[in-house]
Protein backbone atom coordinates (compact mmCIF):
# COMPACT_ATOMS: atom_id res chain seq x y z
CA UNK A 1 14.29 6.47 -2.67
CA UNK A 2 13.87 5.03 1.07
CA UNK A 3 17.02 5.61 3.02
CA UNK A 4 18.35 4.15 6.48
CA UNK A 5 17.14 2.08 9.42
CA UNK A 6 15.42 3.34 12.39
CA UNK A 7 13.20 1.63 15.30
CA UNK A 8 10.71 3.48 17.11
CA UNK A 9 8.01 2.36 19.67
CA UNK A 10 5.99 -0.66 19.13
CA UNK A 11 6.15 -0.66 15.49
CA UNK A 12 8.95 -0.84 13.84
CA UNK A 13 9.98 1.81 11.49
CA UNK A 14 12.53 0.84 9.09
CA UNK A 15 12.41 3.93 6.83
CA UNK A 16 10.48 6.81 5.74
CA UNK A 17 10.15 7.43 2.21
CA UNK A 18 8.91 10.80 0.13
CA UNK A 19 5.78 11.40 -1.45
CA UNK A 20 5.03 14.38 -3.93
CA UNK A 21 3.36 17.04 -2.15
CA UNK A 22 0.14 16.70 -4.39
CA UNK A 23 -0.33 13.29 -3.40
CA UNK A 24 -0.52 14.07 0.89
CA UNK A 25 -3.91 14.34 2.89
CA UNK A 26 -6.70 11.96 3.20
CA UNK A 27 -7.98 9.90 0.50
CA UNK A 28 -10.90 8.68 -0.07
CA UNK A 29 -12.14 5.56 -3.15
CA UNK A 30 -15.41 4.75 -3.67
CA UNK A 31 -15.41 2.61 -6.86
CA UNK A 32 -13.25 0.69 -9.08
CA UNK A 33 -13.35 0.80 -13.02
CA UNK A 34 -12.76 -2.49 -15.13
CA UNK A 35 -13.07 -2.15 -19.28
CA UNK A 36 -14.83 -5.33 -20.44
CA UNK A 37 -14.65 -5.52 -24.20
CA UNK A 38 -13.88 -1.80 -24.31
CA UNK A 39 -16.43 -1.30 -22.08
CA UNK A 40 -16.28 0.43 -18.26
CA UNK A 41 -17.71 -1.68 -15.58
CA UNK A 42 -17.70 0.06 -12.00
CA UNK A 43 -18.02 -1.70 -8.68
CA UNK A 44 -17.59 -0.29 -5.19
CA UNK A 45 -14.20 -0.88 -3.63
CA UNK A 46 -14.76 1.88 -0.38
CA UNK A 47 -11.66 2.74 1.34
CA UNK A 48 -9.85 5.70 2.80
CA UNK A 49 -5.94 6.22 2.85
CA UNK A 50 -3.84 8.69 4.81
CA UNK A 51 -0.59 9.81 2.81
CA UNK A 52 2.03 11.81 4.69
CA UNK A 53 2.88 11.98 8.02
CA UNK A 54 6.05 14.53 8.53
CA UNK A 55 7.08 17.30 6.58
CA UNK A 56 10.58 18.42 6.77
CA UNK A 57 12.52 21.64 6.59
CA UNK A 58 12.08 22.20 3.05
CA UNK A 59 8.18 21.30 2.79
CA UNK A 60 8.38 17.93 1.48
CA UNK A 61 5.89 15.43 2.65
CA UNK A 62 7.30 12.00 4.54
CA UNK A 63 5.72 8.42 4.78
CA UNK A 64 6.92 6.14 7.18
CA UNK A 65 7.46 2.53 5.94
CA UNK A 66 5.82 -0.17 7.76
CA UNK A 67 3.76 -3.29 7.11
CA UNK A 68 0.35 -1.94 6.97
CA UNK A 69 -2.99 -4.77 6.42
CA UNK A 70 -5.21 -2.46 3.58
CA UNK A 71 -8.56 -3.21 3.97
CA UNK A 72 -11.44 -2.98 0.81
CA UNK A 73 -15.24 -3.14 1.17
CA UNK A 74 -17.26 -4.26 -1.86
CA UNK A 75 -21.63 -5.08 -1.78
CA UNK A 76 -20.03 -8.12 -1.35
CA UNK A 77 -17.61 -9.10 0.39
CA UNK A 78 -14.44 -7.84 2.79
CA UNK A 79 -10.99 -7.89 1.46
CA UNK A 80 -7.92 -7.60 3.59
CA UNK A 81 -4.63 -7.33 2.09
CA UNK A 82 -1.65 -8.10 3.16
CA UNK A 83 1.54 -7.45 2.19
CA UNK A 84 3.71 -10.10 1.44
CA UNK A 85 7.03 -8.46 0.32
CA UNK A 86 8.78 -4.87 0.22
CA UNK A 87 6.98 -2.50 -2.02
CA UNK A 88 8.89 -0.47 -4.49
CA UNK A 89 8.37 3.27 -5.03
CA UNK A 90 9.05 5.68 -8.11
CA UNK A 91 8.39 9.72 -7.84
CA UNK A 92 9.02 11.22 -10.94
CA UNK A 93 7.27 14.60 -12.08
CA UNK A 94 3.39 14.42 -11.77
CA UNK A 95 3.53 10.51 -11.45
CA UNK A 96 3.83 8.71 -8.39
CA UNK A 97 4.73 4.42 -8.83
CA UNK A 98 4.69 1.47 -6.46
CA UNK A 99 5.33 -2.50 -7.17
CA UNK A 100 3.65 -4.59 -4.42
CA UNK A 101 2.77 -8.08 -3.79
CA UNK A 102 0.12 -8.96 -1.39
CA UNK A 103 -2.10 -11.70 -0.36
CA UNK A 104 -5.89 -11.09 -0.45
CA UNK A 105 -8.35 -12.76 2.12
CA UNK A 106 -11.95 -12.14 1.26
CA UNK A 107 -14.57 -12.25 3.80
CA UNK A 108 -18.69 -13.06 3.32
CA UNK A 109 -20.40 -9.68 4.81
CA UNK A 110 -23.53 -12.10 5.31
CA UNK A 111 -21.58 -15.17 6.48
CA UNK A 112 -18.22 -13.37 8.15
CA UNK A 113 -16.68 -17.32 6.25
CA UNK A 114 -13.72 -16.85 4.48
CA UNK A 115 -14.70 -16.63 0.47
CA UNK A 116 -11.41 -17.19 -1.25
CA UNK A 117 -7.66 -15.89 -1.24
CA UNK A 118 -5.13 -15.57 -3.23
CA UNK A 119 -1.86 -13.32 -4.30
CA UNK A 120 -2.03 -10.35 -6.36
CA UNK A 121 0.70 -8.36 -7.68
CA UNK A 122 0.14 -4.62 -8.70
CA UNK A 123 1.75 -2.18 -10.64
CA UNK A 124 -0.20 1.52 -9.70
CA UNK A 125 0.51 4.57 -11.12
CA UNK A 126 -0.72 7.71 -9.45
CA UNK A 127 -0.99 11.27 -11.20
CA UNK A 128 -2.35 14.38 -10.23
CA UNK A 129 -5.92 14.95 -12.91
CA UNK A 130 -6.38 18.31 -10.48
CA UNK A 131 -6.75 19.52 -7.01
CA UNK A 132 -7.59 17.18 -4.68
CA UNK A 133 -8.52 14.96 -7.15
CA UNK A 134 -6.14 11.64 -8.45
CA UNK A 135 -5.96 9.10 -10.80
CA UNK A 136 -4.43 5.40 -10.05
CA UNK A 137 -4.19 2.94 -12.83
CA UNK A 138 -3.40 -0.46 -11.40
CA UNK A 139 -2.16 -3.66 -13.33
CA UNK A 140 -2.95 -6.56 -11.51
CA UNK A 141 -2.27 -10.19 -11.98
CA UNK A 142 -3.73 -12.95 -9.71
CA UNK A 143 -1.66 -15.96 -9.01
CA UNK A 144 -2.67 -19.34 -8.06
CA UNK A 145 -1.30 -22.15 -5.87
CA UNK A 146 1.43 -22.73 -8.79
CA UNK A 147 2.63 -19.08 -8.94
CA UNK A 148 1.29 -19.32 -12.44
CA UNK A 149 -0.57 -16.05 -13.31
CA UNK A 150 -4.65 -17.03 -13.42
CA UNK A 151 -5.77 -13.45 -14.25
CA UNK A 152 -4.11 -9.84 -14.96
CA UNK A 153 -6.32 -7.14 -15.55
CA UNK A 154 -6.28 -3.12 -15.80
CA UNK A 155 -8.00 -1.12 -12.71
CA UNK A 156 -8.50 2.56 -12.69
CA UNK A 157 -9.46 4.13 -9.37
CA UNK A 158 -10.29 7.85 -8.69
CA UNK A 159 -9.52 9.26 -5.12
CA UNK A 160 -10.33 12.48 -3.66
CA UNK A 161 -8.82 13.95 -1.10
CA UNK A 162 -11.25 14.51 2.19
CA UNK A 163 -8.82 16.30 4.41
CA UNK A 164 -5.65 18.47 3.73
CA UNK A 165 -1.84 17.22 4.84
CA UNK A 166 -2.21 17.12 8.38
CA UNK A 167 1.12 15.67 10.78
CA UNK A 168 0.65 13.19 12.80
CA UNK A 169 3.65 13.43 15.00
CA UNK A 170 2.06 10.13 17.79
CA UNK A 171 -0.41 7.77 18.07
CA UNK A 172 -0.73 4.97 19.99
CA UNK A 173 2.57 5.18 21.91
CA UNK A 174 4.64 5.47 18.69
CA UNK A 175 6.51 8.94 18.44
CA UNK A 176 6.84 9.39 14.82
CA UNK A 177 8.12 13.06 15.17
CA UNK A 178 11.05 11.54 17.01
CA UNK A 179 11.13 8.91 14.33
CA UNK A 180 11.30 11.29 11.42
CA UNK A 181 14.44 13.20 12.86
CA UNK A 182 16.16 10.32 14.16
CA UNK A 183 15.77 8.99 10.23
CA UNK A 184 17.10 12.69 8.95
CA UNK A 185 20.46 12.33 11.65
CA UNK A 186 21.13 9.22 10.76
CA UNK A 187 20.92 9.78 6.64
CA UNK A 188 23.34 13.21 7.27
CA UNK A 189 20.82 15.04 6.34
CA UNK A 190 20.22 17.11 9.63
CA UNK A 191 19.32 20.32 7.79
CA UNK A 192 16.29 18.40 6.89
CA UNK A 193 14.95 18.85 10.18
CA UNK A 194 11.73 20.24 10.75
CA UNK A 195 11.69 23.31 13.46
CA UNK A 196 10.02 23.16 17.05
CA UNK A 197 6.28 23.33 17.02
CA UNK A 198 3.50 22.96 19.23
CA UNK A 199 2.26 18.87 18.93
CA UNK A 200 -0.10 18.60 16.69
CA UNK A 201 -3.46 17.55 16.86
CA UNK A 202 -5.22 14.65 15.16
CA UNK A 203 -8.22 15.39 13.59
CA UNK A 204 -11.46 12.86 13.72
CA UNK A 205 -10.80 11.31 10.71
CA UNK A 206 -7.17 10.69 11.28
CA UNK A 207 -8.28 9.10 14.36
CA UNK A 208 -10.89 6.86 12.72
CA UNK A 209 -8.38 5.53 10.07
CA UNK A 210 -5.86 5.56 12.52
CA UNK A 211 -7.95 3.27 14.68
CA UNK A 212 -8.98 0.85 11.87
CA UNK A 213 -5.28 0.38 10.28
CA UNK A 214 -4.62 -0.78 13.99
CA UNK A 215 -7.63 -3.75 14.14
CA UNK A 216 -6.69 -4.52 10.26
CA UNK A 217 -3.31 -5.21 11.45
CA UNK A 218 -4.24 -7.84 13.94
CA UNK A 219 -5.32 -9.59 10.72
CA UNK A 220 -1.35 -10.19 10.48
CA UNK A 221 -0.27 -11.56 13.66
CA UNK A 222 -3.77 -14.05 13.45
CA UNK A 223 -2.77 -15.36 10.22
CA UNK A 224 0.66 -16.72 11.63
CA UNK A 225 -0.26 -17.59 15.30
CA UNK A 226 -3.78 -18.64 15.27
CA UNK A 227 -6.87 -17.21 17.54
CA UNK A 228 -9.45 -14.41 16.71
CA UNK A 229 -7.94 -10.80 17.21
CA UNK A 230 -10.92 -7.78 17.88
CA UNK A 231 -12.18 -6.79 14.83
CA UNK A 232 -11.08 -9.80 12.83
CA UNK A 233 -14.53 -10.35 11.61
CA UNK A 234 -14.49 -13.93 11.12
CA UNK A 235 -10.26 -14.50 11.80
CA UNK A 236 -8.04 -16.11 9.45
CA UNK A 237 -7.04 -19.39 10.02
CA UNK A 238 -3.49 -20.94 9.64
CA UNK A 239 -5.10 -23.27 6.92
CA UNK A 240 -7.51 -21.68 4.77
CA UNK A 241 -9.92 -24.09 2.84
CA UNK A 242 -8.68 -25.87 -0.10
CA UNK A 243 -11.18 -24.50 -1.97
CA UNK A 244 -11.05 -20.82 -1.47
CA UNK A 245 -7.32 -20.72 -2.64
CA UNK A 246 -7.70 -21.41 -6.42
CA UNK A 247 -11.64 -20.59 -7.52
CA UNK A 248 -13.79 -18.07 -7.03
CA UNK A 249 -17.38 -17.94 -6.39
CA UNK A 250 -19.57 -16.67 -9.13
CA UNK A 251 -20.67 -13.63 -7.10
CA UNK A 252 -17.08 -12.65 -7.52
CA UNK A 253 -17.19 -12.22 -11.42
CA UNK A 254 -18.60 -9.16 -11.69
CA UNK A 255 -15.96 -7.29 -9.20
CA UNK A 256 -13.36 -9.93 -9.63
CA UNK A 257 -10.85 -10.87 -12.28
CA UNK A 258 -11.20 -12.18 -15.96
CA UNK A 259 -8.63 -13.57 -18.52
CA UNK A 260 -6.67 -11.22 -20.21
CA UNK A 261 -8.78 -9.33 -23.15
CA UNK A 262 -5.09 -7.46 -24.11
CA UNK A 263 -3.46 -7.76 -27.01
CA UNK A 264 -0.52 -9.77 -27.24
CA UNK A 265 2.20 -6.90 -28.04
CA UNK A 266 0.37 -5.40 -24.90
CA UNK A 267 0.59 -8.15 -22.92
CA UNK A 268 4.73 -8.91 -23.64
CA UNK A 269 5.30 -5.39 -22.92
CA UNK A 270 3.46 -5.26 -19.49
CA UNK A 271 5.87 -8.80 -18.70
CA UNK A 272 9.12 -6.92 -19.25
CA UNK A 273 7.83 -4.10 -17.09
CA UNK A 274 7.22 -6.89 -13.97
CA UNK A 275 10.19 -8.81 -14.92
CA UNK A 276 12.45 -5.50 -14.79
CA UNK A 277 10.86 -4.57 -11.05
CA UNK A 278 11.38 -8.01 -10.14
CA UNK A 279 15.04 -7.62 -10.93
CA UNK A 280 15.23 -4.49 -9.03
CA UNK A 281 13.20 -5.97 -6.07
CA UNK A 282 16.18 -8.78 -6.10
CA UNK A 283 18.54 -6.29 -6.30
CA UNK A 284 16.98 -4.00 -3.21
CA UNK A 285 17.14 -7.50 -1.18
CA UNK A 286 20.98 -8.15 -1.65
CA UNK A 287 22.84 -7.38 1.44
CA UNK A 288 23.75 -3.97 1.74
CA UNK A 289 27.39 -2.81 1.47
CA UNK A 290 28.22 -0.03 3.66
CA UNK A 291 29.47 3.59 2.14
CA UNK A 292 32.66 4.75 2.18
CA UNK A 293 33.28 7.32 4.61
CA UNK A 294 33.58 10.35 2.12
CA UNK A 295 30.43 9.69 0.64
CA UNK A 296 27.65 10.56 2.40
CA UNK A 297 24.44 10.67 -0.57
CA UNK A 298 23.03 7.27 -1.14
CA UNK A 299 21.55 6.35 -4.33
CA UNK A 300 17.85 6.48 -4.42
CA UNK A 301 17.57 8.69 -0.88
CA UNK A 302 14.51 10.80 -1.85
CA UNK A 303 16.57 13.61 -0.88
């Protein structure tokens, strides 16, 4: 789905990738749902999520592709994640997949000390339930120092859109109008190209996410270099404790993860489905062989 390779201002932006039109605007999460014997158990997991940044000629809805540090606030704790790998996306007809890998710092609120981390590998799948209003049902399995899996579990997460599709053509010096046409031109697709318009405007929200993704992101570049970034309540260190890498505190269990309750048959199936988007992962990570001139449509383009 995600096609060419384009750099742009202080970030780089590799690709851009589509994104059904139902699923662009502002998002906002409140809660998490977990089914213990059967049964739902919410928790609040508070975050909000922009989707869609350029639309082009034809009214699609664009998301640029760039390492972005998520951030999740529980009673609890902090949890920043970051992404450890390239994320795979699926848009079929009213469903919307991604395959990511991440590693998961959580921070005290009361202490601002580091409580555990760990890798986590999801499998989401987003569809529309109505307007404004979608549905994300997450597998997750948590992996410890081994790469063995410790827990897998099924999330479901309603978010609600807050603000309409809005462009956000800059922000802190990166032109992603410029981007977004540069990435049309150089996939032939230059009928994709939005027409002139006035610049437009970020609204307060944008801003305020916009502003947080930034300090999140610092979380990154701390994590491999050392020192305390703004906003980094707390840091990351190089060398996280020895003993907030495999357990968790008891606190955790009630928003955390539990052994498998599945059935087996349920459980099998769910492996083939990671093993098969491992193998494509593997495959998207061979080196890429360039098209022959008379071919212009790449496989997987979103176009």
């Amino acid at each position: 789905m995600n096609l060419g390779a384009v750099e742009t201002g202080k970030r780089n932006i590799t690709e851009w990738r589509r994104i059904p039109n139902w699923f662009a605007g502002i998002w906002h999460k409140e809660k998490s749902t977990r089914f213990v014997n059967g049964r739902p158990v919410s928790y609040q997991t508070r975050a909000d999520l922009i989707t869609g940044y350029q639309m082009d000629a034809k009214g699609r809805i664009w998301q640029p592709v760039f390492v972005n540090v998520g951030k999740v606030e529980t009673d609890d704790y902090v949890e920043y994640q970051m992404p450890q790998r390239k994320t795979i996306y699926a848009m079929e007809k009213g469903k919307y997949t991604s395959f990511s890998l991440s590693t998961r710092v959580r921070i005290d609120k009361d202490t601002n000390q580091i409580m555990s981390s760990f890798q986590q590998e999801d499998l989401s799948v987003s569809t529309p339930q109505s307007d404004g209003v979608v549905k994300a049902v997450v597998e997750c399995r948590v992996f410890n120092q081994d790469g063995r899996v410790k827990f897998e579990d099924t999330i479901e997460v309603m978010e609600v859109r807050v603000e309409e599709f809005n462009p956000i053509d800059e922000y802190n010096g990166i032109d992603y109008r410029d981007s977004f046409i540069k990435f049309l031109e150089a996939s032939g697709h230059p009928e994709l190209i939005p027409a002139e318009r006035p610049k437009s405007v970020l609204t307060e929200t944008q801003e305020r996410i916009l502003s947080i993704e930034t300090r999140n992101n610092r979380m990154q570049v701390f994590k491999r270099t050392g020192g305390e970034p703004d906003g980094a309540p707390g840091g990351v260190s190089n060398q996280l404790p020895d003993e907030s890498q495999d357990e968790f505190p008891p606190q955790q269990q009630r928003t955390g993860f539990q052994p498998s309750q599945r059935p087996q048959s349920q459980r099998l199936q769910l492996q083939q489905k990671f093993q098969q988007l491992q193998q494509q992962l593997q495959q998207l990570q061979q080196p890429h062989q360039p098209q022959r001139p008379e071919s212009k449509r790449m496989p997987d383009s979103g176009f």
